[in-house]
Protein backbone atom coordinates (compact mmCIF):
# COMPACT_ATOMS: atom_id res chain seq x y z
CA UNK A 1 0.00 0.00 0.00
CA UNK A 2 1.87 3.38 -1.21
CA UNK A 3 0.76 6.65 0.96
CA UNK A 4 -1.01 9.45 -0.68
CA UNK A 5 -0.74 12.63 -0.31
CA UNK A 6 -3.95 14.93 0.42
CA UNK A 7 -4.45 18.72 0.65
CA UNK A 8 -7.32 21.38 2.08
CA UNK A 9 -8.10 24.95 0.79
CA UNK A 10 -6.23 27.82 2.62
CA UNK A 11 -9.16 29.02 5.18
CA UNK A 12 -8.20 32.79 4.77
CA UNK A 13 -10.61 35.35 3.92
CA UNK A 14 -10.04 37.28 0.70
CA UNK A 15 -8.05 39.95 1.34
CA UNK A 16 -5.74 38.10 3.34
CA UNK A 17 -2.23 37.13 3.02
CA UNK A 18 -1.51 33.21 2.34
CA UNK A 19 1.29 31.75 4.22
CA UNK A 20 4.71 32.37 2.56
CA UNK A 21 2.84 34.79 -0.16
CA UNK A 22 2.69 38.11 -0.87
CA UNK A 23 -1.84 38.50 -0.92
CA UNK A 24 -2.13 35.66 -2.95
CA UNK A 25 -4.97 33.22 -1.61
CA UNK A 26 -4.31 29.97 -2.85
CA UNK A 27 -4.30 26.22 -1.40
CA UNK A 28 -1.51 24.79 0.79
CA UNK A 29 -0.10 21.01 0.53
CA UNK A 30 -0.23 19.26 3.33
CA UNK A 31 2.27 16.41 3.14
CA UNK A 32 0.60 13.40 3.87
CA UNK A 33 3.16 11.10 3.61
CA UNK A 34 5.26 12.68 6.17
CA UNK A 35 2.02 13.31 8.21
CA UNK A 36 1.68 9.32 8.16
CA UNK A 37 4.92 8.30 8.94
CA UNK A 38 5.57 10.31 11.90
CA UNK A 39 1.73 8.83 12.76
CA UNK A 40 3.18 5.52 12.29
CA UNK A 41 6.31 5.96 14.32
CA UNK A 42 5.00 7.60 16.96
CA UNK A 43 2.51 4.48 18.09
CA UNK A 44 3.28 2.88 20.95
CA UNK A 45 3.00 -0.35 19.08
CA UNK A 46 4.98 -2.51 16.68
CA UNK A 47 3.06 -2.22 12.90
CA UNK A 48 3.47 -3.17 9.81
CA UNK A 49 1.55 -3.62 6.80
CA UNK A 50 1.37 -5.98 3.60
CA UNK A 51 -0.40 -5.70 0.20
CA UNK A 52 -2.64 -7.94 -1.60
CA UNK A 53 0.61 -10.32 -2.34
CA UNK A 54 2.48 -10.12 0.67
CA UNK A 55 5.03 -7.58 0.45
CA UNK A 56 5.19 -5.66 3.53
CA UNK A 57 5.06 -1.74 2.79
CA UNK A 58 4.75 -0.16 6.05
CA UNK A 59 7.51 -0.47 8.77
CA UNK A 60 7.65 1.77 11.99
CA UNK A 61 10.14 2.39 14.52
CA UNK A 62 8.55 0.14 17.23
CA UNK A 63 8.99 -2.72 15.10
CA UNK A 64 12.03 -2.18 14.08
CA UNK A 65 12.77 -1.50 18.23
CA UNK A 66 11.29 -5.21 18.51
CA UNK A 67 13.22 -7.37 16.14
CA UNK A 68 16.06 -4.93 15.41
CA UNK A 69 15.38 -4.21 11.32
CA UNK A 70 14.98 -1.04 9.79
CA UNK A 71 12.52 -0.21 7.41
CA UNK A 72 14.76 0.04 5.03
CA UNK A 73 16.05 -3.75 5.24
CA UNK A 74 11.89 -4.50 6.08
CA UNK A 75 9.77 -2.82 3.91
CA UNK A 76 9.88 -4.50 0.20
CA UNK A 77 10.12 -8.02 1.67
CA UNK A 78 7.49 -10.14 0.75
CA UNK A 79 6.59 -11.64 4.28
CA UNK A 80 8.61 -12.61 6.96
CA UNK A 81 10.39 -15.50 5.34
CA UNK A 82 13.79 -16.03 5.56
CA UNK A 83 14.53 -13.09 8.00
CA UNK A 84 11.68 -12.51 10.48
CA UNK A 85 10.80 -16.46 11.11
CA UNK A 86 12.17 -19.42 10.57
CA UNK A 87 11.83 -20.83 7.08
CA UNK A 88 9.78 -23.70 8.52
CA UNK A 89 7.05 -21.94 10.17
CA UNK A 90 7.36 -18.80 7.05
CA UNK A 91 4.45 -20.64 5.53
CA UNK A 92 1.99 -20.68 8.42
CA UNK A 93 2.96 -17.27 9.81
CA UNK A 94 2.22 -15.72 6.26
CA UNK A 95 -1.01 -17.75 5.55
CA UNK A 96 -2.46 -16.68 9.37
CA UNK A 97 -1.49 -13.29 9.03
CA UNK A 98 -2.72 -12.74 5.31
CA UNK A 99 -6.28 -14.63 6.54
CA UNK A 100 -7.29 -11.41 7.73
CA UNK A 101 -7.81 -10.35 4.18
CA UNK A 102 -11.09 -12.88 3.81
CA UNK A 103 -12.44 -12.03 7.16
CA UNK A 104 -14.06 -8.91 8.85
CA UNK A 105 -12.89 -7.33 12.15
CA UNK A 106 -9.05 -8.38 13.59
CA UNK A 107 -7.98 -11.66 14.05
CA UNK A 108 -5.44 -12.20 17.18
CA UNK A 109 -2.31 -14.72 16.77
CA UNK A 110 0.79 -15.27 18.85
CA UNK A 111 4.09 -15.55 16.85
CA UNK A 112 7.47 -16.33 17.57
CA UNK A 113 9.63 -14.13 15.22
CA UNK A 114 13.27 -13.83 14.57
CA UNK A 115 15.50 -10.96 15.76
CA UNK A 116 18.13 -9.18 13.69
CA UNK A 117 20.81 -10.81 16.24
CA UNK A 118 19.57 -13.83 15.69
CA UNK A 119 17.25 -14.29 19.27
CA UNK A 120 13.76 -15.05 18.91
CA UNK A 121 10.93 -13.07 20.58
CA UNK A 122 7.19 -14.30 20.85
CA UNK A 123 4.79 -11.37 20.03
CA UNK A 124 0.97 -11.05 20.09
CA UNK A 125 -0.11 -9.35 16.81
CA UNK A 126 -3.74 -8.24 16.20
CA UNK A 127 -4.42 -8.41 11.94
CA UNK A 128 -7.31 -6.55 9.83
CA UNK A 129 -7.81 -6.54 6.16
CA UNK A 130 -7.68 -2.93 4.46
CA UNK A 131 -9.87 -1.98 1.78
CA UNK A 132 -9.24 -0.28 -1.08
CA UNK A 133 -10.91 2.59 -2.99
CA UNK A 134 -13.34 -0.32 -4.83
CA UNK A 135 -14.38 -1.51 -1.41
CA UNK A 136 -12.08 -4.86 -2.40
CA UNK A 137 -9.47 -5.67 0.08
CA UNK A 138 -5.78 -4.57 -0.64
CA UNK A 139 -3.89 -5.87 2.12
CA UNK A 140 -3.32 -6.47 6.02
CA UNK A 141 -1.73 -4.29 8.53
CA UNK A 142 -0.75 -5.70 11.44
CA UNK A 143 0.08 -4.27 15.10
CA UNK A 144 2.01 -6.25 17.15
CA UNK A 145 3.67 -5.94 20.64
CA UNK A 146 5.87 -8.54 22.89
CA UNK A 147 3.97 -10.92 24.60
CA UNK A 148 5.34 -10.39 28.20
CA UNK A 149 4.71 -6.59 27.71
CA UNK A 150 0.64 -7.25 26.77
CA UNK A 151 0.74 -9.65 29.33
CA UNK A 152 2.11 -6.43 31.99
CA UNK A 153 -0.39 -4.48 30.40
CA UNK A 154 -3.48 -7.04 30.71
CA UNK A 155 -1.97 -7.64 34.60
CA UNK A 156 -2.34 -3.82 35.21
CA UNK A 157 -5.87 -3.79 34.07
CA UNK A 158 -6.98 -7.20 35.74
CA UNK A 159 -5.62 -5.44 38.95
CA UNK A 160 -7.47 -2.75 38.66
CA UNK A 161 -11.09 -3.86 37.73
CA UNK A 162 -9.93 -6.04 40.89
CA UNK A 163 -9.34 -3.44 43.36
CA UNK A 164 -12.42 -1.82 42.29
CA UNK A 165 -14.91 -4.54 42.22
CA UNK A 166 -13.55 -7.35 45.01
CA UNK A 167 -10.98 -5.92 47.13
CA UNK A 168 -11.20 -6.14 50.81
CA UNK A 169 -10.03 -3.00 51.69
CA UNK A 170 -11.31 0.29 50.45
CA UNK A 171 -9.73 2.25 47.53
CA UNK A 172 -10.86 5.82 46.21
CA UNK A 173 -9.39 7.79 43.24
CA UNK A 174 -9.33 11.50 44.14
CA UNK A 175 -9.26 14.29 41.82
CA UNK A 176 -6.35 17.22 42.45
CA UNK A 177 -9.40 19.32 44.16
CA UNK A 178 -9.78 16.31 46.58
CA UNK A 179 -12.98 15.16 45.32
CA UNK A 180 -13.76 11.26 44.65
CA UNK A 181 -13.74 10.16 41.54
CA UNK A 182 -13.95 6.77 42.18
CA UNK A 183 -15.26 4.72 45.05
CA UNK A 184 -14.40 0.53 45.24
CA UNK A 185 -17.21 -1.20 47.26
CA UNK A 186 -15.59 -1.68 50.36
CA UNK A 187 -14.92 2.45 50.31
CA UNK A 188 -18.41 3.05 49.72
CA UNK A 189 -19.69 0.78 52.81
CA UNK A 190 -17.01 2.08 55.09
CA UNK A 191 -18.39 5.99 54.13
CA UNK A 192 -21.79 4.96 54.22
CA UNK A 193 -22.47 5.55 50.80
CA UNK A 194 -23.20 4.19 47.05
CA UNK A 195 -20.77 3.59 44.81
CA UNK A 196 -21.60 7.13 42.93
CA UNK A 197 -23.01 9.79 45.97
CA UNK A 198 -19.78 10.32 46.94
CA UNK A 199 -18.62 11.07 42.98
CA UNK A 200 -17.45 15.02 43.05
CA UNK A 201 -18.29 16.19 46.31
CA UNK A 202 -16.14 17.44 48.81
CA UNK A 203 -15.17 14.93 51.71
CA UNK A 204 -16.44 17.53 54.20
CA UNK A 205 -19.48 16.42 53.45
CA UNK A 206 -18.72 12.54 54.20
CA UNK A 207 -16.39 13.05 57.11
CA UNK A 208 -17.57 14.90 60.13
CA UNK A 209 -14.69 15.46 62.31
CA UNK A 210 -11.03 14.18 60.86
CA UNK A 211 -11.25 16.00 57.56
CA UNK A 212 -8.74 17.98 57.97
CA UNK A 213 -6.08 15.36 58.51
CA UNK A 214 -7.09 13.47 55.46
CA UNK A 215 -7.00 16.64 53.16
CA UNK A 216 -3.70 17.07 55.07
CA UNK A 217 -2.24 13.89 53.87
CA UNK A 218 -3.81 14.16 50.56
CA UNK A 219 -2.33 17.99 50.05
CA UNK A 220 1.33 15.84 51.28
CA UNK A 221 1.06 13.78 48.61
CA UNK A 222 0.14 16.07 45.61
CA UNK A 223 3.05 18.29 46.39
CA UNK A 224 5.82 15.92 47.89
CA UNK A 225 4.54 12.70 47.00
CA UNK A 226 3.56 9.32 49.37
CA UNK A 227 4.59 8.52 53.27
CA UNK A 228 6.83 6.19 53.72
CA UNK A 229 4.73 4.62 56.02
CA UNK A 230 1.03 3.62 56.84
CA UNK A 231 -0.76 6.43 58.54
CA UNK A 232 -3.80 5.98 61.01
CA UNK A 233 -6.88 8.54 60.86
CA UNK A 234 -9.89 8.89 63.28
CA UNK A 235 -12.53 10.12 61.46
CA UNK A 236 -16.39 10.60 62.56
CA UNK A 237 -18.93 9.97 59.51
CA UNK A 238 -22.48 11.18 59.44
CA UNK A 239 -24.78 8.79 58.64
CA UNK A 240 -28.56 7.36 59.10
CA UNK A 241 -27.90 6.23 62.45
CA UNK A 242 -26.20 8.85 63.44
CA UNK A 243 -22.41 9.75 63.47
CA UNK A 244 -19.60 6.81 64.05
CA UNK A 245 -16.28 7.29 64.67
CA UNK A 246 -13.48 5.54 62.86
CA UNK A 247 -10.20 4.59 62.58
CA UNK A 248 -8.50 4.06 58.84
CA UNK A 249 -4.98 2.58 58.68
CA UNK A 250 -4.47 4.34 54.86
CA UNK A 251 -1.70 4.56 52.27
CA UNK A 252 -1.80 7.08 49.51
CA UNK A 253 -0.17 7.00 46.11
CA UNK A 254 0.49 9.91 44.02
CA UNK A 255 -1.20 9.40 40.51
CA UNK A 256 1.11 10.70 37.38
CA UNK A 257 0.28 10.41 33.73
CA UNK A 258 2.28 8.16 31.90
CA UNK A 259 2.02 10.20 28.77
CA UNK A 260 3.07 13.62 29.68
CA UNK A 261 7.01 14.51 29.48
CA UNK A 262 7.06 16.16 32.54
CA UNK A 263 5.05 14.40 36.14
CA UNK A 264 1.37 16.05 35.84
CA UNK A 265 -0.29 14.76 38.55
CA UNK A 266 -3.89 13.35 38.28
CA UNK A 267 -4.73 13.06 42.08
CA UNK A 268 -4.26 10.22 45.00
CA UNK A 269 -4.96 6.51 44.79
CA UNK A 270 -6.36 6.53 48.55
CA UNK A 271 -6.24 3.17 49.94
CA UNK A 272 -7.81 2.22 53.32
CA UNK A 273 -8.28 -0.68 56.17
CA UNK A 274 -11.08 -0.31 58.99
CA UNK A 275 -9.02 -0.98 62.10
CA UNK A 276 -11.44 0.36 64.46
CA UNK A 277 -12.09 -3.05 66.25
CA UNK A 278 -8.55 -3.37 66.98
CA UNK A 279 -7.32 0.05 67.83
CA UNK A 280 -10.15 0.11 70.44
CA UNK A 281 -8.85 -3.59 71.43
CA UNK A 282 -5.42 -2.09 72.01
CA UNK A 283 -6.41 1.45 73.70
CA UNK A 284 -8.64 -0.95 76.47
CA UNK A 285 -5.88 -3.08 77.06
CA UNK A 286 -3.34 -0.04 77.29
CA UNK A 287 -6.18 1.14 79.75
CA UNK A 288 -6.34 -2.14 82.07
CA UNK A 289 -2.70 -1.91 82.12
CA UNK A 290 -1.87 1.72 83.16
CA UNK A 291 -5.07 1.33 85.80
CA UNK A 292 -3.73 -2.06 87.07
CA UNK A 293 -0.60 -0.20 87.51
CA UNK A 294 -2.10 2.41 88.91
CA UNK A 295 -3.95 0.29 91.41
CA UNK A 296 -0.60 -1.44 92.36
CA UNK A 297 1.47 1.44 93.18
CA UNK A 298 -1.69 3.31 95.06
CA UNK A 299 -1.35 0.18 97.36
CA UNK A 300 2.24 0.65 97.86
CA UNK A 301 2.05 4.36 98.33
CA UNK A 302 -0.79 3.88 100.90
CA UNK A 303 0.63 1.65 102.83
CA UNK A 304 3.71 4.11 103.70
CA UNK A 305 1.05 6.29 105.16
CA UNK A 306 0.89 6.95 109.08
CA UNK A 307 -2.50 8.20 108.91
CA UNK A 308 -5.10 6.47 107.65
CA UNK A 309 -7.25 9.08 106.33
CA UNK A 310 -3.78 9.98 104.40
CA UNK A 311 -3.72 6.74 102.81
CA UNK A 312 -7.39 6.73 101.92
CA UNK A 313 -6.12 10.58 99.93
CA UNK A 314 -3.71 8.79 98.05
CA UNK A 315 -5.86 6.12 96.51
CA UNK A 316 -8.22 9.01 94.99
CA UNK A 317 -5.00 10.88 93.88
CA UNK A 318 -3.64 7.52 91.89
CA UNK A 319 -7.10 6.80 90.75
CA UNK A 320 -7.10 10.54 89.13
CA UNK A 321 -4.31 10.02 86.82
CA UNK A 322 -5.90 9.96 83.65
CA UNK A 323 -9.10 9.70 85.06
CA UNK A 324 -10.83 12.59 85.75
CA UNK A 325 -10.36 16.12 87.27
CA UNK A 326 -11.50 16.20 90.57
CA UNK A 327 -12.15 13.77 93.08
CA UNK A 328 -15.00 14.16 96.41
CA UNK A 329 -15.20 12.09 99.88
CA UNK A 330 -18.66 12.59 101.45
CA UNK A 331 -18.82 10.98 104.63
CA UNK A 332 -22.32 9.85 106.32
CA UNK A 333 -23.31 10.44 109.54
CA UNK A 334 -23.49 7.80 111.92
CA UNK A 335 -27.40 8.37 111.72
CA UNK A 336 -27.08 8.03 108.06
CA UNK A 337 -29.45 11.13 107.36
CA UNK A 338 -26.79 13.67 105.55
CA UNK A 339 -23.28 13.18 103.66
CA UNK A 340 -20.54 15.47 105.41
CA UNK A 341 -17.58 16.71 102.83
CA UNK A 342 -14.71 15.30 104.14
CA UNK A 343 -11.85 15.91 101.37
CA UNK A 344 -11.64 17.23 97.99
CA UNK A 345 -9.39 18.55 95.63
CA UNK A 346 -8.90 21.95 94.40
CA UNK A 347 -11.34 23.40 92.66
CA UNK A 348 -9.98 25.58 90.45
CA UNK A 349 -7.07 23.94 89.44
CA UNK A 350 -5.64 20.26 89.40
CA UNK A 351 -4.14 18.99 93.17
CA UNK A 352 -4.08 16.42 95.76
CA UNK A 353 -6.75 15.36 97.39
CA UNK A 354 -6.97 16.70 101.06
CA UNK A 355 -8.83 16.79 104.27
CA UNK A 356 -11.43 19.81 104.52
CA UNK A 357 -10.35 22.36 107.04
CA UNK A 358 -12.21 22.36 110.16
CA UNK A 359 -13.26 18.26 109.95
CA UNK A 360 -15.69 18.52 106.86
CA UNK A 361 -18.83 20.35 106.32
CA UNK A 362 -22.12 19.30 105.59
CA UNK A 363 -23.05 18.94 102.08
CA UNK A 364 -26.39 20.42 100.76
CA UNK A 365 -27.31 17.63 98.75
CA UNK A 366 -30.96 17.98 96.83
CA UNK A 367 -33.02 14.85 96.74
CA UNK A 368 -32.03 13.29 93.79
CA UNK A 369 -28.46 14.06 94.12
CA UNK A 370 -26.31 11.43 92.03
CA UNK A 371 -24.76 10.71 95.48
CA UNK A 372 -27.64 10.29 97.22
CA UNK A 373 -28.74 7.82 95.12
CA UNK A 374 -25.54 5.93 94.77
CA UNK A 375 -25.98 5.91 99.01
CA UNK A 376 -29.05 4.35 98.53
CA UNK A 377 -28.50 1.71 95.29
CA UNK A 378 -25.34 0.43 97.44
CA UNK A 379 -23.34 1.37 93.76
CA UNK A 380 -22.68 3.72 91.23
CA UNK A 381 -24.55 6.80 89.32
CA UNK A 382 -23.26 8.26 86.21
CA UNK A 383 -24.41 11.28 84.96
CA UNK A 384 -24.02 14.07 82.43
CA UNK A 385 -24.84 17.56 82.10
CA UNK A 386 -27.12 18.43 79.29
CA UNK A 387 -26.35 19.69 75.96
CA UNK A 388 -28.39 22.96 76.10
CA UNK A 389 -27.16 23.17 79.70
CA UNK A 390 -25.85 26.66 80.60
CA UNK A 391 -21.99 26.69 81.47
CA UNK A 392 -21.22 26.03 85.24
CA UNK A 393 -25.08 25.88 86.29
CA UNK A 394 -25.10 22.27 86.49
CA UNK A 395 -22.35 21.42 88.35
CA UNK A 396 -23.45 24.54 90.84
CA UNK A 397 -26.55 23.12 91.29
CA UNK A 398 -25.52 20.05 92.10
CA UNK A 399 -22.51 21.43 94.78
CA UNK A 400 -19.65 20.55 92.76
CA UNK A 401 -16.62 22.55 91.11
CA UNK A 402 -18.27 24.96 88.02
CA UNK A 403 -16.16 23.39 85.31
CA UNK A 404 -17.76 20.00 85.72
CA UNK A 405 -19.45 18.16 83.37
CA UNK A 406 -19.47 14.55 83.74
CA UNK A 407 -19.87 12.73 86.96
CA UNK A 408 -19.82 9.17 88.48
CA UNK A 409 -20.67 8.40 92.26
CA UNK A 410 -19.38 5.67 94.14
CA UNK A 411 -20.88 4.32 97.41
CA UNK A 412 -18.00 3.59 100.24
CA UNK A 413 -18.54 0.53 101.51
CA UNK A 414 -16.78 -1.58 104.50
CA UNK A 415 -17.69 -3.98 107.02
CA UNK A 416 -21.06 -3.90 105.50
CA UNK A 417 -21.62 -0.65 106.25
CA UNK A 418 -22.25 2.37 103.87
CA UNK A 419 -19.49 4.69 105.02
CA UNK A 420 -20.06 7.40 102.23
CA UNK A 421 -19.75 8.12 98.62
CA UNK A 422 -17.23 9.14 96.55
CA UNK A 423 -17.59 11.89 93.17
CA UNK A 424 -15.21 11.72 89.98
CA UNK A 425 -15.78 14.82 87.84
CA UNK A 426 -14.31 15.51 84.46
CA UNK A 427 -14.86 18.59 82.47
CA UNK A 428 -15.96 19.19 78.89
CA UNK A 429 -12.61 18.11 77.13
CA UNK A 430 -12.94 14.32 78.66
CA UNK A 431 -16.05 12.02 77.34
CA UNK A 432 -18.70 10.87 79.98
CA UNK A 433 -17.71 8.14 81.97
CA UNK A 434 -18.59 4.83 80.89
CA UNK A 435 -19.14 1.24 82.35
CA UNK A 436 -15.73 -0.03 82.53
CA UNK A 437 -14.72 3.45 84.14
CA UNK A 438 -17.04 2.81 86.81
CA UNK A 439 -15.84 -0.99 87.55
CA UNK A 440 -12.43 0.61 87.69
CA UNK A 441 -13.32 3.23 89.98
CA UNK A 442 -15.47 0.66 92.57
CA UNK A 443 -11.75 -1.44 92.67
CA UNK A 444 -9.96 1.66 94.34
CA UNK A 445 -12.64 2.99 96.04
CA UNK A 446 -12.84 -0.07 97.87
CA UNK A 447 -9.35 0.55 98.63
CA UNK A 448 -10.50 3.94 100.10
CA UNK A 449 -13.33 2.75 101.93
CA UNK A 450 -10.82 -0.04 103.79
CA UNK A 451 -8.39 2.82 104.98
CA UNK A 452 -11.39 5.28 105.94
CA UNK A 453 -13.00 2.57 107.98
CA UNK A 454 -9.23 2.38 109.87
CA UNK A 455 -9.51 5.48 110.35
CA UNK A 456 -13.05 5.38 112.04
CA UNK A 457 -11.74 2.25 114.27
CA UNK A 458 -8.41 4.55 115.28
CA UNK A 459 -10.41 7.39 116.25
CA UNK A 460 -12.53 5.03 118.18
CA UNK A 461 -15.85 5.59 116.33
């Protein structure tokens, strides 16, 4: 097949200058056959092409990268006999390849053709017939590329449709504005989400809290490319029932085009594993550790104590370590009718817990009072301020330092007897206590009851 050349009309009005004349208007070549071969050996794949008998008349530089021959020494050949494949299998090559002529669409073969150096190299070629001006075929082209190289490229693929159909762990393409632009399925579960919602909108609007580290990490990679390492991210998502808080162990790739000369990024390749089970798994048992510790050198403190009321300080000031913010002893009467505030610590800023001045005051309690009512369950009362609840009120009303907002009530209990109660508080930058906060703080308030009953049976009460 010999290349034509073709030409269009100059597009310049009438009274304008023509390229390279003088205000002459006339039509400009265009020269095709240069236009087609740089077309040709530009392609990122090996072609060639063969008339109606089988002499090749297209060569570009991919093939010739492949098997080492020019176009000079290729094109003018008729078929690969002799020099591209051994003589034995010339005959089967040529009548596969030249098949395509009798039969619509491409035909796909695997070959193993001969090197200019003499090595062989098994390539998968895709053949079509190409028609002449009568409609009648003229001849075959043929594209071909090495094997393990279409193999690479069918791998890449494969992997991809994987990650975004089966993976188990979540993967998300976003955009260089930080908008999804693809969502896997795992992705979309863990955000709480179809497959397309999330598609262009900003992840404010799927993460409540945390955003701002991902967009951090995100921003990281666009401009200095990926972390060495995995990172961890607590996020909180809003969804139908309400907003849950995650943790996301993610990696993040920065995404380059291949085909630009200079790196022009195309966004992140966000990857991500729910490890919320475990992280909570690990931050318990970091808990039961540090408050078993705590427990065990509260012990040993208190038992260096001379006074027993002393020792029954130090327990609350080990159990406060991480804990909460302030720590109460109400003592009852012997007629159990009122509590009497025994020790306390500071209100207005972190201390020890120590004795009240004076041997305690009563403690206007109102019925109701969360220690009241752990006096009379024998246990322990957790409670909360509310949301809409003015600043300090709460805590005022209820006799207890103005920057609490979260409480738990312990009863003290020895010798079967109900000797008082003790009052955690935390403030607004601590969550509300929960169950296993109260087991813990029933272990060392037993420990505090003990040494405040010792100090009862010292004083002779």
């Amino acid at each position: 097949m010999s290349a034509s050349r073709s030409e269009t009309t100059n597009a310049l009005g009438p009274d304008e200058p023509a390229p390279g004349g003088k205000g002459a208007v006339g039509p400009v070549t265009v020269p095709g056959s240069e236009l087609l071969a740089a077309l040709l050996d530009g392609m990122d794949a090996a072609l060639c092409a063969f008339d109606a008998d089988g002499t090749i008349t297209h060569w570009n530089r991919e093939a010739e990268r492949i098997l080492g021959w020019s176009s000079e020494e290729a094109v003018g050949r008729r078929g690969f006999a002799g020099w591209a494949v051994r003589t034995a299998d010339a005959e089967d090559v040529q009548g596969r390849l030249m098949a395509a002529m009798d039969a619509p669409g491409r035909q796909v073969h695997e070959f193993a053709l001969l090197r200019k150096d003499g090595g062989r190299v098994l390539v998968r070629t895709q053949s079509a017939r190409v028609l002449g001006a009568d409609g009648e075929p003229a001849g075959v082209y043929c594209a071909f590329s090495e094997v393990h190289a279409q193999i690479d490229l069918e791998r890449s693929i494969a992997l991809s449709e994987a990650l975004f159909e089966d993976a188990s762990w979540g993967v998300v393409l976003v955009d260089v504005d930080l908008r999804p632009t693809v969502v896997n399925s795992y992705a979309s579960r863990a955000l709480g989400a179809g497959r397309t919602s999330p598609l262009g909108r900003p992840l404010g609007e799927l993460v409540v809290q945390g955003v701002e580290e991902l967009e951090g990490a995100l921003h990281h990679v666009l401009a200095e490319g990926a972390p060495r390492g995995l990172v961890e991210l607590w996020v909180t998502l809003s969804t139908a029932e309400g907003e849950r808080r995650r943790c996301w162990r993610s990696g993040f790739l920065r995404l380059a085009s291949p085909l630009a000369e200079e790196p022009v990024p195309l966004g992140v390749g966000w990857l991500f594993h729910d490890v919320t089970e475990s992280k909570l798994a690990e931050q318990e048992a970091d808990r039961l550790r540090f408050r078993s510790s705590q427990l065990h050198r509260a012990g040993r403190a208190a038992a260096e104590c001379e006074d027993s009321m002393e020792a029954a300080a130090a327990y609350l000031d080990f159990a406060l370590a991480g804990f909460a913010d302030h720590a109460l002893i109400d003592l009852a009467e012997p007629d159990g009718i009122r509590l009497i505030r025994a020790a306390s610590t500071p209100s207005g800023a972190p201390g020890p817990c120590v004795p009240v001045a004076g041997g305690g005051i009563p403690a206007r309690y109102p019925s109701g009072h969360p220690a009241l009512q752990a006096a009379d369950r024998n246990g322990s009362v957790r409670a909360s301020a509310p949301k809409n609840a003015q600043a300090g009120d709460w805590a005022a009303e209820r006799q207890w330092p103005r920057d609490a907002v979260h409480a738990l009530c312990t009863v003290l209990r020895s010798r079967g007897r109900t000797l008082g109660v003790v009052t955690f508080l935390r403030g607004a930058s601590r969550p509300p206590f929960e169950r296993p906060d109260a087991i813990y703080a029933e272990s060392m308030v037993v420990l505090t009851a003990s040494a405040l009953d010792l100090a009862a049976v010292t004083r002779g009460e």
